[in-house]
C-alpha atoms as a PDB file:
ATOM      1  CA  UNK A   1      78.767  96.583 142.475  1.00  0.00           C
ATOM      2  CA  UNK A   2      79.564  96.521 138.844  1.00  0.00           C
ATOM      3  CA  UNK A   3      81.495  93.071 137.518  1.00  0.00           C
ATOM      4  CA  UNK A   4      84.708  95.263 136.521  1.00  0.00           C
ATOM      5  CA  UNK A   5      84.596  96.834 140.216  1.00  0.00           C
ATOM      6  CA  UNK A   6      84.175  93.286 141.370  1.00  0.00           C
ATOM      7  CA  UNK A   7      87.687  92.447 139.097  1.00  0.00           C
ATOM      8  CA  UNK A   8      89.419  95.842 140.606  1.00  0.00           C
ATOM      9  CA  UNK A   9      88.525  94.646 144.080  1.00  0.00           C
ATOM     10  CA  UNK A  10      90.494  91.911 143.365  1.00  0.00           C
ATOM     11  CA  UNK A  11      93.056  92.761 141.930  1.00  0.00           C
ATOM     12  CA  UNK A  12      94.106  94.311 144.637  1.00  0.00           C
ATOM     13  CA  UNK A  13      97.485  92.662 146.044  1.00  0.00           C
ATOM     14  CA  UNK A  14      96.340  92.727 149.573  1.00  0.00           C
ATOM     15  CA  UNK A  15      92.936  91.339 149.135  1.00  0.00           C
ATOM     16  CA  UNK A  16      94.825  88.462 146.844  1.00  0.00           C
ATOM     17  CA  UNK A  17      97.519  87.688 150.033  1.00  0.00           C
ATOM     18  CA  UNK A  18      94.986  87.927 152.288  1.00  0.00           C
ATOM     19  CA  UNK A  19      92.668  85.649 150.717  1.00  0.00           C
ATOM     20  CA  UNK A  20      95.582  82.715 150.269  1.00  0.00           C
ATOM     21  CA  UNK A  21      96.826  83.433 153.692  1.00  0.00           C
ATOM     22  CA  UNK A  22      93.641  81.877 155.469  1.00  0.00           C
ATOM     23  CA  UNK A  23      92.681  79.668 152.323  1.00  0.00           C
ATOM     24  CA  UNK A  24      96.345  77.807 152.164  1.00  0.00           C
ATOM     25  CA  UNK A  25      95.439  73.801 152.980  1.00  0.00           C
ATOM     26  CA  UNK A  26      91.516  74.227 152.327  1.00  0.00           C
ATOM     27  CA  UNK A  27      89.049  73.705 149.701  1.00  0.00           C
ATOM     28  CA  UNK A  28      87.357  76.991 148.673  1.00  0.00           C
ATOM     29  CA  UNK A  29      84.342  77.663 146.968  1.00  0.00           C
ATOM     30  CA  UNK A  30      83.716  80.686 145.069  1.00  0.00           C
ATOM     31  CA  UNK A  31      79.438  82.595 144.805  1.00  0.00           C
ATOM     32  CA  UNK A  32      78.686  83.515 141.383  1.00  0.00           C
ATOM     33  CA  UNK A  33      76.012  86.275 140.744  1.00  0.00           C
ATOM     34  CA  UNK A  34      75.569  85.385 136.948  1.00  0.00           C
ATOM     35  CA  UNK A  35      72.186  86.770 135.459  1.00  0.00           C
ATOM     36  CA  UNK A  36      70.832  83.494 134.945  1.00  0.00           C
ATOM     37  CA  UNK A  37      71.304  82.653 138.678  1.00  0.00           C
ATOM     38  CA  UNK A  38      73.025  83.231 141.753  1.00  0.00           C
ATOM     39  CA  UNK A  39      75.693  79.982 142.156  1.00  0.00           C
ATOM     40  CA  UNK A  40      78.519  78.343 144.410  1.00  0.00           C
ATOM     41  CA  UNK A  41      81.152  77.270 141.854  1.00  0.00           C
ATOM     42  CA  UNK A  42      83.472  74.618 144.580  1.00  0.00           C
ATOM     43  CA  UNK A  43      85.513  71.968 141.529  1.00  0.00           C
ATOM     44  CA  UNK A  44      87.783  73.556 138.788  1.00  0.00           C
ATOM     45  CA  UNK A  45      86.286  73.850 135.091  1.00  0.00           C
ATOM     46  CA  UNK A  46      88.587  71.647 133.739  1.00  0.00           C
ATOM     47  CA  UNK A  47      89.539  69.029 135.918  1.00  0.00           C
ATOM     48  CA  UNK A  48      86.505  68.577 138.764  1.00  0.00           C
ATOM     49  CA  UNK A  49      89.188  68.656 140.972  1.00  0.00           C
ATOM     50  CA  UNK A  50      88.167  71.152 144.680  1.00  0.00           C
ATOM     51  CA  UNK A  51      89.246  74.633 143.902  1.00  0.00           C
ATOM     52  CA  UNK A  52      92.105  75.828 146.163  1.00  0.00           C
ATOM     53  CA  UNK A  53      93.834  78.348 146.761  1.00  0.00           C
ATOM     54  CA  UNK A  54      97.926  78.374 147.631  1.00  0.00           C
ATOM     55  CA  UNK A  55      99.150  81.588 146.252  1.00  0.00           C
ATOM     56  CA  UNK A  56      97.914  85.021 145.677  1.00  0.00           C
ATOM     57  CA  UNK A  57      98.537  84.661 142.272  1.00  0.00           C
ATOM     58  CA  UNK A  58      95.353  81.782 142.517  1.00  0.00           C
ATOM     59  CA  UNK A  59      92.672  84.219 143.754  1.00  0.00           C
ATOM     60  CA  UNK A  60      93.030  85.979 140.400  1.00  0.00           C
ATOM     61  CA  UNK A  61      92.853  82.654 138.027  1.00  0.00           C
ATOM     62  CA  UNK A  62      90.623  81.567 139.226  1.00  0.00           C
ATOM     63  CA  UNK A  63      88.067  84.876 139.185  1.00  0.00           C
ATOM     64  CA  UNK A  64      89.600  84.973 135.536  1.00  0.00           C
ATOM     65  CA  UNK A  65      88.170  81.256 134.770  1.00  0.00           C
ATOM     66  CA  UNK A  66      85.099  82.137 136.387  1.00  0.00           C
ATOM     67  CA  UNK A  67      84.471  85.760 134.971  1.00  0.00           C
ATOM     68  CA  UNK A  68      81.622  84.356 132.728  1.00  0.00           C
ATOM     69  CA  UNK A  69      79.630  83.593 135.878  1.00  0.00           C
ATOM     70  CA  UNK A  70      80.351  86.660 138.051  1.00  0.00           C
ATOM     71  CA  UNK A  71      82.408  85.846 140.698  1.00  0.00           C
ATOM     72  CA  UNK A  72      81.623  87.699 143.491  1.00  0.00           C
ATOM     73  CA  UNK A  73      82.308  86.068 147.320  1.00  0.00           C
ATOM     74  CA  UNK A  74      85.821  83.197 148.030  1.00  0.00           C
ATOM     75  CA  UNK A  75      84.679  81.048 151.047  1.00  0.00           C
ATOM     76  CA  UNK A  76      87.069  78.353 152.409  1.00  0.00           C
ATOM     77  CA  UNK A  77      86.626  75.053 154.395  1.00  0.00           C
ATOM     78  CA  UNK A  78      87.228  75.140 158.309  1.00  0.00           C
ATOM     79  CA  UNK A  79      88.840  72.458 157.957  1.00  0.00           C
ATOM     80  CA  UNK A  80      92.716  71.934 156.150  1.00  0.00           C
ATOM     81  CA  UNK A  81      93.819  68.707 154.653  1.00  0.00           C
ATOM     82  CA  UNK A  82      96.676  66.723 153.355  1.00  0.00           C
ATOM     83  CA  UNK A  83      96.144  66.835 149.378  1.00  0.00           C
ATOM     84  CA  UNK A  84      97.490  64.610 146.836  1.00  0.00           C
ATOM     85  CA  UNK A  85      97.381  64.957 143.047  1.00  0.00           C
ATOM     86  CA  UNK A  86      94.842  67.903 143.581  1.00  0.00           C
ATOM     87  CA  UNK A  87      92.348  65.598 146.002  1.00  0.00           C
ATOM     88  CA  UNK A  88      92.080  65.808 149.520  1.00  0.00           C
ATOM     89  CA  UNK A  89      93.676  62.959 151.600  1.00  0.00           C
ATOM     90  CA  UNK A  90      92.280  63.223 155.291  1.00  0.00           C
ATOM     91  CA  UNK A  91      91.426  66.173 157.453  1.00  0.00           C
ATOM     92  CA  UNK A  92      94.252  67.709 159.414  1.00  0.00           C
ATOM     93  CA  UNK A  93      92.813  69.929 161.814  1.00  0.00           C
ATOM     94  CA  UNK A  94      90.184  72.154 161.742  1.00  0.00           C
ATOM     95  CA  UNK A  95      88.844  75.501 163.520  1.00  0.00           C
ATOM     96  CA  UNK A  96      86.013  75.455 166.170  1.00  0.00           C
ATOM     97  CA  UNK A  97      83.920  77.986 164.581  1.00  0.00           C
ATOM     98  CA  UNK A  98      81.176  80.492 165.416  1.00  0.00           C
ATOM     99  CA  UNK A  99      78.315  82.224 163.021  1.00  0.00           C
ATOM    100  CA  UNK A 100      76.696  85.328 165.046  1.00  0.00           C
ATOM    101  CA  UNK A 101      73.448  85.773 162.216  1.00  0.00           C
ATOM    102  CA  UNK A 102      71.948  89.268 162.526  1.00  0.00           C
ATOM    103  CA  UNK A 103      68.300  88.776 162.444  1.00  0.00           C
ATOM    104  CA  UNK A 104      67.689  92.272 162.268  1.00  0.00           C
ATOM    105  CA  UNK A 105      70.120  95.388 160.563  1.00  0.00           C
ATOM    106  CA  UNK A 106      71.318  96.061 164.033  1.00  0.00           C
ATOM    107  CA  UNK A 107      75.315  95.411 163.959  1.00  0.00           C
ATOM    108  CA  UNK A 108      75.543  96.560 167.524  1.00  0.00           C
ATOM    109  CA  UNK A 109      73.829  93.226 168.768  1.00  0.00           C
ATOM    110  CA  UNK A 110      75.908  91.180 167.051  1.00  0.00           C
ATOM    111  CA  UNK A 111      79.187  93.114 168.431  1.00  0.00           C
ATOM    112  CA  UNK A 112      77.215  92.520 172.168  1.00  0.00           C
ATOM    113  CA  UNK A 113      77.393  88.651 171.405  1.00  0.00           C
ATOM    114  CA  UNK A 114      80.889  88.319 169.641  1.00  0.00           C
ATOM    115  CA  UNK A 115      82.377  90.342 173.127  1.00  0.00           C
ATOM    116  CA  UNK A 116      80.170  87.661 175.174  1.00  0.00           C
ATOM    117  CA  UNK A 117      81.781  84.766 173.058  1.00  0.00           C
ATOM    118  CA  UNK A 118      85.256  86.333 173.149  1.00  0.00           C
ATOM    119  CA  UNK A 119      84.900  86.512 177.311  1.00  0.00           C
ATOM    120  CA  UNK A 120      83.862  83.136 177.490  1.00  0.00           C
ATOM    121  CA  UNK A 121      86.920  81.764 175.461  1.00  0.00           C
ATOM    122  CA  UNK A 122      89.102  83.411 177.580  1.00  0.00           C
ATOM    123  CA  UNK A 123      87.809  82.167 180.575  1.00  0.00           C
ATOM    124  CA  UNK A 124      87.929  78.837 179.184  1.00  0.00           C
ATOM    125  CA  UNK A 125      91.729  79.227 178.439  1.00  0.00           C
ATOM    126  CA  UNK A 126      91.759  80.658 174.638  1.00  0.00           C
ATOM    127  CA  UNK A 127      92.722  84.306 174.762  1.00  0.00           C
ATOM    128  CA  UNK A 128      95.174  84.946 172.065  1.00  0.00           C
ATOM    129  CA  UNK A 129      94.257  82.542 169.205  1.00  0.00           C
ATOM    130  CA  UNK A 130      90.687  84.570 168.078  1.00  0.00           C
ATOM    131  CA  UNK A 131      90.080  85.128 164.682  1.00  0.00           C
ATOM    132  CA  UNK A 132      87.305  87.699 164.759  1.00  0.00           C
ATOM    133  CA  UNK A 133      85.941  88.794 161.055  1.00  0.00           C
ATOM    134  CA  UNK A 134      82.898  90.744 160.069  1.00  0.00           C
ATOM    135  CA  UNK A 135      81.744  89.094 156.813  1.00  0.00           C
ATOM    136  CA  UNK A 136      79.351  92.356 155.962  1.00  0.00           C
ATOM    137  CA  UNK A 137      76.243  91.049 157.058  1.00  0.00           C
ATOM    138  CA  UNK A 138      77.311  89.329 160.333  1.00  0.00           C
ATOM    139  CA  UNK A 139      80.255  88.125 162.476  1.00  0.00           C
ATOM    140  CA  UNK A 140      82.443  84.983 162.380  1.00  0.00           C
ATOM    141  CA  UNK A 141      84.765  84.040 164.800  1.00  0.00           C
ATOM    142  CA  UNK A 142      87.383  81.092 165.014  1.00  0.00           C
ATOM    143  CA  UNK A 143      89.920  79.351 167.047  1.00  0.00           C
ATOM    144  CA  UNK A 144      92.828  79.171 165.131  1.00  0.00           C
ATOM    145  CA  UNK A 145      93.305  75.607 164.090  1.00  0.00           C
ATOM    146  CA  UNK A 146      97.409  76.100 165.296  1.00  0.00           C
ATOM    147  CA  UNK A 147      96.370  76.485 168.776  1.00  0.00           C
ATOM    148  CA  UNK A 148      94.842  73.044 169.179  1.00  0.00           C
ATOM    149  CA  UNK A 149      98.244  70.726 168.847  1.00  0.00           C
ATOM    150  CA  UNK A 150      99.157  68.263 166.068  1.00  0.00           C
ATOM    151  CA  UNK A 151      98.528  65.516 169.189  1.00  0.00           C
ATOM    152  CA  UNK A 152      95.270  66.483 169.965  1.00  0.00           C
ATOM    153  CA  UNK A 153      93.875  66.418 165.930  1.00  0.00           C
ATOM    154  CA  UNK A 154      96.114  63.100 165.511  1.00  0.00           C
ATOM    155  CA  UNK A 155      93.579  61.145 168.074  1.00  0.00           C
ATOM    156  CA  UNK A 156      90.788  62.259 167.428  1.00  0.00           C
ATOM    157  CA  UNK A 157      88.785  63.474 164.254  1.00  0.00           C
ATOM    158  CA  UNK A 158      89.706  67.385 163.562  1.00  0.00           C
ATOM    159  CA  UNK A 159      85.931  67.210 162.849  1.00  0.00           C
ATOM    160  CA  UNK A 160      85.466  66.337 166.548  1.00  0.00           C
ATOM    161  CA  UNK A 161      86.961  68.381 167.951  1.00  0.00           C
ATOM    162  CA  UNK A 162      85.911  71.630 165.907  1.00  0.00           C
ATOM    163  CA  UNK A 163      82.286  70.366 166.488  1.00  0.00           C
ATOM    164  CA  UNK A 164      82.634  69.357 170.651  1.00  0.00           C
ATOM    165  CA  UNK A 165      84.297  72.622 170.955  1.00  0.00           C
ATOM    166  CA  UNK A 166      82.072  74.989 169.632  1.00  0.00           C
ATOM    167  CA  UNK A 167      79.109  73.566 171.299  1.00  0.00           C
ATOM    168  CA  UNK A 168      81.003  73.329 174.416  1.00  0.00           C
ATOM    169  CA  UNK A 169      81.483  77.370 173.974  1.00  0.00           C
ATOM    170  CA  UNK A 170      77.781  78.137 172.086  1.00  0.00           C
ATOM    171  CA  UNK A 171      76.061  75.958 175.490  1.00  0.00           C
ATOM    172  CA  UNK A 172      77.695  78.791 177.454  1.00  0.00           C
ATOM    173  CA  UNK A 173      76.762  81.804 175.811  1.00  0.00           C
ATOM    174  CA  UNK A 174      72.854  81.186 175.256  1.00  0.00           C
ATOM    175  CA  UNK A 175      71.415  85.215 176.709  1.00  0.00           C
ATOM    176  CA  UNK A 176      72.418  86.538 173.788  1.00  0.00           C
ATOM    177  CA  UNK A 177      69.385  88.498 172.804  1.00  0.00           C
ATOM    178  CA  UNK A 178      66.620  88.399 170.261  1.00  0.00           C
ATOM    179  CA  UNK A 179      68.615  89.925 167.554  1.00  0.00           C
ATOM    180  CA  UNK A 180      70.907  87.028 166.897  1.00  0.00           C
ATOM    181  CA  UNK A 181      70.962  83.202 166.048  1.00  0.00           C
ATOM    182  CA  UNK A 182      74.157  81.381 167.114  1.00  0.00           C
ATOM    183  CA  UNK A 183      74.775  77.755 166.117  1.00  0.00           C
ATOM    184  CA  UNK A 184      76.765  74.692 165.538  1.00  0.00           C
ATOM    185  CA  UNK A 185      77.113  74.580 161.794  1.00  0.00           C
ATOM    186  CA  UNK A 186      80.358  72.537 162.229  1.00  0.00           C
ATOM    187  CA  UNK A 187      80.213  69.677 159.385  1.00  0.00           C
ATOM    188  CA  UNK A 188      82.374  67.905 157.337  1.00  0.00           C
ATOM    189  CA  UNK A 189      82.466  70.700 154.478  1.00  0.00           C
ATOM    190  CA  UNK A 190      81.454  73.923 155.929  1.00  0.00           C
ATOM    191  CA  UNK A 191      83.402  77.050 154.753  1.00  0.00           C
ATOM    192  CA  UNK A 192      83.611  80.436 155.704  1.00  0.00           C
ATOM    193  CA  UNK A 193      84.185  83.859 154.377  1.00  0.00           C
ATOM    194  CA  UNK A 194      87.302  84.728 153.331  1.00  0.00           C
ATOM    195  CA  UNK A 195      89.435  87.598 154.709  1.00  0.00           C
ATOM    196  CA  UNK A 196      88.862  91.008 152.466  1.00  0.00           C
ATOM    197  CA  UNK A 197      86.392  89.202 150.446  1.00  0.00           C
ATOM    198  CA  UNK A 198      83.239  90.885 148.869  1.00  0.00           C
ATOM    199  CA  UNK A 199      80.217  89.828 150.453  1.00  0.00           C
ATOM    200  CA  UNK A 200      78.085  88.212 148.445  1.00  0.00           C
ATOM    201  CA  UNK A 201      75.344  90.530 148.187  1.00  0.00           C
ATOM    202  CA  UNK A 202      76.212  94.017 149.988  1.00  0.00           C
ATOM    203  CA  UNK A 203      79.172  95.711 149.005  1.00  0.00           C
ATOM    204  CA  UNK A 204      80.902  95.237 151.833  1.00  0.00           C
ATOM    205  CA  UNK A 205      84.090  93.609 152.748  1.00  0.00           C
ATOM    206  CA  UNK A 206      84.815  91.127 154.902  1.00  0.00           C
ATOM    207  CA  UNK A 207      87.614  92.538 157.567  1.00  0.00           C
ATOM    208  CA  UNK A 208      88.959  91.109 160.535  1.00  0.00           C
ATOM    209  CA  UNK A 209      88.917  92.735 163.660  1.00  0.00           C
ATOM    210  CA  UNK A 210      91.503  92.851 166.488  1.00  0.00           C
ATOM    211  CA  UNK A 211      89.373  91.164 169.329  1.00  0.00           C
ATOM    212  CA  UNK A 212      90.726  93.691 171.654  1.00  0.00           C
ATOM    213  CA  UNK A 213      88.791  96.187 169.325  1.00  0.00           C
ATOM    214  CA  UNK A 214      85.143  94.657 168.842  1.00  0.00           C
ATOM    215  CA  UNK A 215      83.534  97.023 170.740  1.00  0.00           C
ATOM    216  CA  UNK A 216      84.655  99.760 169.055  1.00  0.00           C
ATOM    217  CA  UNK A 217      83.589  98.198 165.465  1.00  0.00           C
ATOM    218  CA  UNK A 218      81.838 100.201 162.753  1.00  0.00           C
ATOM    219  CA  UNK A 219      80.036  98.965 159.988  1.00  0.00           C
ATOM    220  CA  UNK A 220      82.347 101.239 157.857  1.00  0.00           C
ATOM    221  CA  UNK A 221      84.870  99.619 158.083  1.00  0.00           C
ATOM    222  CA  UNK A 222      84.030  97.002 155.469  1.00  0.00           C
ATOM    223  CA  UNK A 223      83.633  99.699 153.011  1.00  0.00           C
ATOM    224  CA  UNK A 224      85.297  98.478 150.005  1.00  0.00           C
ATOM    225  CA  UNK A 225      86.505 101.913 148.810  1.00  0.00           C
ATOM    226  CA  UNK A 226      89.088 102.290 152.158  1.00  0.00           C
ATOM    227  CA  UNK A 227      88.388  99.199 154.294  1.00  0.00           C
ATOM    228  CA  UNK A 228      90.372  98.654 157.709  1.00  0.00           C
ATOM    229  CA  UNK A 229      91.630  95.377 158.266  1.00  0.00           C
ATOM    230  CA  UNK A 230      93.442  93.281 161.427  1.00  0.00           C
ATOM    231  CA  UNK A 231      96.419  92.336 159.786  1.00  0.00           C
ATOM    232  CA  UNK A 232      97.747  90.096 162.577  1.00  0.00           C
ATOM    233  CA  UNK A 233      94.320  87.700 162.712  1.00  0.00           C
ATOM    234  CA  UNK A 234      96.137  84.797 162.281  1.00  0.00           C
ATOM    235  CA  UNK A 235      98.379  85.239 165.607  1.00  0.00           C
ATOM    236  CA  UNK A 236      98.082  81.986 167.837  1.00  0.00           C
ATOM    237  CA  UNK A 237      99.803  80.419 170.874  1.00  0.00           C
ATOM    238  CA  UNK A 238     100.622  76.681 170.020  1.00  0.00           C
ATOM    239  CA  UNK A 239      98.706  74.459 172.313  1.00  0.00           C
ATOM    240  CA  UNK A 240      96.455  76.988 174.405  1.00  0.00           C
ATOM    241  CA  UNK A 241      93.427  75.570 173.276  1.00  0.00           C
ATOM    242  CA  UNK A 242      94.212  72.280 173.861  1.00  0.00           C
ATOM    243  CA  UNK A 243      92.335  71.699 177.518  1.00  0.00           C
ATOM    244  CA  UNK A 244      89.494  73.276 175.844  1.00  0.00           C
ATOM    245  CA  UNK A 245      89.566  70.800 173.477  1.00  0.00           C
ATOM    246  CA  UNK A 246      89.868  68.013 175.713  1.00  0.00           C
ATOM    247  CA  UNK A 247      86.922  69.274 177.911  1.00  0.00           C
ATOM    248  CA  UNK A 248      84.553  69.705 174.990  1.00  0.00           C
ATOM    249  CA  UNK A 249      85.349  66.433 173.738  1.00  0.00           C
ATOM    250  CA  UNK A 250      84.841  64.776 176.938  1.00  0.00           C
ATOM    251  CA  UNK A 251      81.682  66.267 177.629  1.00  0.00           C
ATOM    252  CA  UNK A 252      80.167  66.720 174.165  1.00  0.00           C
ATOM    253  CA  UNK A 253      81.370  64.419 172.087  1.00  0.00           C
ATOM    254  CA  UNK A 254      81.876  63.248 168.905  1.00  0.00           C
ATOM    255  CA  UNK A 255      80.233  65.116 166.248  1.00  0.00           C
ATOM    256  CA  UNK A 256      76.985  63.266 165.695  1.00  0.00           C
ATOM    257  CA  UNK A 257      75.740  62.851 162.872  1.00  0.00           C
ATOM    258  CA  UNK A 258      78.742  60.604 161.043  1.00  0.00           C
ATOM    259  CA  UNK A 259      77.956  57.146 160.663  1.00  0.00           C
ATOM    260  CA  UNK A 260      80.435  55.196 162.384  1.00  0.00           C
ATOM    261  CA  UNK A 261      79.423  52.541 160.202  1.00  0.00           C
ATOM    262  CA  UNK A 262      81.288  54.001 157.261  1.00  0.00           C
ATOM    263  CA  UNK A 263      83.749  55.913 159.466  1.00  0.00           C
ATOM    264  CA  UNK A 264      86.346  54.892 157.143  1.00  0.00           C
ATOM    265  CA  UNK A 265      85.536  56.327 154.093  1.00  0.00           C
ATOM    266  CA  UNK A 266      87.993  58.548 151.887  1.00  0.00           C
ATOM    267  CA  UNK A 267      87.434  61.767 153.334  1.00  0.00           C
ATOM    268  CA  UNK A 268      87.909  62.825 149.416  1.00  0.00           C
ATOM    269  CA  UNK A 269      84.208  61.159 149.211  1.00  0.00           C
ATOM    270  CA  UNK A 270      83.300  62.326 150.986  1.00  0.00           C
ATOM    271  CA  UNK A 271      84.454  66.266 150.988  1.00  0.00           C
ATOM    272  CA  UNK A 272      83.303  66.194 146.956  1.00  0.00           C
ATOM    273  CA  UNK A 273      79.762  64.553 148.243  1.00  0.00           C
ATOM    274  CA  UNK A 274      79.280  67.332 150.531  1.00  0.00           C
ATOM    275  CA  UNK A 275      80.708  70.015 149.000  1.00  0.00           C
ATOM    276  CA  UNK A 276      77.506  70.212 146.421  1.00  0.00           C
ATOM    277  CA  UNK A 277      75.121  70.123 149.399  1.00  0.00           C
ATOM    278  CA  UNK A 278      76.819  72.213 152.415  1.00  0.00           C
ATOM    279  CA  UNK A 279      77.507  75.274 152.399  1.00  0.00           C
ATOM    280  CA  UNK A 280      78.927  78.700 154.691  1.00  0.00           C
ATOM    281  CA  UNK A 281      77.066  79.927 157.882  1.00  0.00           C
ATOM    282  CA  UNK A 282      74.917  82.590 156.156  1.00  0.00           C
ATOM    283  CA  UNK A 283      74.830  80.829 152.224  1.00  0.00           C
ATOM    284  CA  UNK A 284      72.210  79.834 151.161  1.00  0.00           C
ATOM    285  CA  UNK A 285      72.220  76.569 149.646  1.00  0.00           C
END
């Protein structure tokens, strides 16, 4: 895809909304395809503060202060935080996340293990909280951060519980098939595709998908000349993940690789430490 189709793409007043709706509270990070070499711009040009991304009206600044480098993919943290003067405070929640990797071109198995994921969250209590998006090479899906209560993410680390959660979920979903790698990439700065942004190497789109739907998904539908799109993927009941949460951190855990040593340093640090080394499920970094 040509940098001025790139531009048009986003442009678009959907893709902007859509791309501030699930960004709002987060750090993003933006994939550059410049000539020179492929990069992951994640601090503003002028100030080194985290990018971020509040409005629709952001999405196109910043591609505009970035044009020089060829912006092509937005990616935002799991994780949303209280900000101050442009630098984040402390984590205050964050979504227990999963990253289906194709290891083959077969889309098909990767629909198999999103439906087997989907099943076992709604067994487990979550049935109406599922983000589900298809970031053109693979699938993501999420717990909304909303249904896991303000309670819950004030007692313990939101890092905790995203982390205890998903490998509470991923221990219970391991016949997934030889065409697919799922795994806890849960850390302190991990981000994610955004909604109806360009992947960062096909030209594809990432769309969400209505969970009731999955089966029925078709790779065409991230075609960014007429893409189709869940607009309701951020619907959530308030609390319904909550025992699942409590479960996963009782039998799981703390995320484990923290030192508790240090356990209070500014999570600022430690975000704009991280933030150069970690990247999204499928990035590489």
């Amino acid at each position: 895809m040509r940098p001025e189709d790139c531009r048009r793409h986003y442009e678009n007043p959907l893709v902007m909304q859509e791309i501030a709706r699930y960004s709002r509270g987060r750090a993003v990070a933006v994939h550059c395809v410049a000539a020179s070499r492929d990069m992951v711009v994640r601090y503003e040009p002028s100030s080194r503060k985290p990018l971020r991304i509040e409005n629709p009206e952001d999405v196109l600044r910043i591609f505009s202060e970035l044009e020089a480098r060829s912006p092509r993919t937005f990616y935002a943290t799991i994780h949303r935080y209280a900000w101050s003067d442009g630098e984040p405070l402390k984590r205050l929640s964050s979504m227990p996340s999963w990253d289906i990797d194709l290891l083959a071109d077969r889309p098909e198995a990767g629909v198999r293990a999103a439906e087997q994921i989907l099943s076992t969250l709604e067994k487990l209590g979550v049935a109406s909280s599922t983000i589900v998006k298809w970031s053109g090479g693979g699938f993501h899906i999420h717990i909304h951060d909303g249904a896991i209560s303000t309670e819950i993410f004030t007692r313990h680390d939101p890092l905790d519980v995203a982390y205890a959660v998903t490998e509470y979920v991923s221990a219970r979903c391991r016949d997934l098939g030889p065409d697919v790698r799922l795994e806890n990439k849960v850390d302190p700065a991990r981000v994610f595709t955004c909604p109806l942004s360009l992947h960062r190497s096909l030209d594809r789109v990432c769309v969400c998908i209505d969970p009731e739907e999955v089966g029925d998904f078709d790779v065409g539908w991230s075609d960014p000349a007429g893409f189709r799109h869940f607009m309701d993927w951020d619907r959530f009941v308030s609390g319904e993940a909550d025992e699942l949460a409590l479960r996963a951190l009782s039998e799981v855990g703390a995320y484990p690789v923290r030192r508790r040593r240090r356990v209070h340093r500014p999570v600022d640090e430690v975000v704009n430490r991280l933030l150069r080394r970690l990247g999204e499920g499928d990035l590489p970094v």
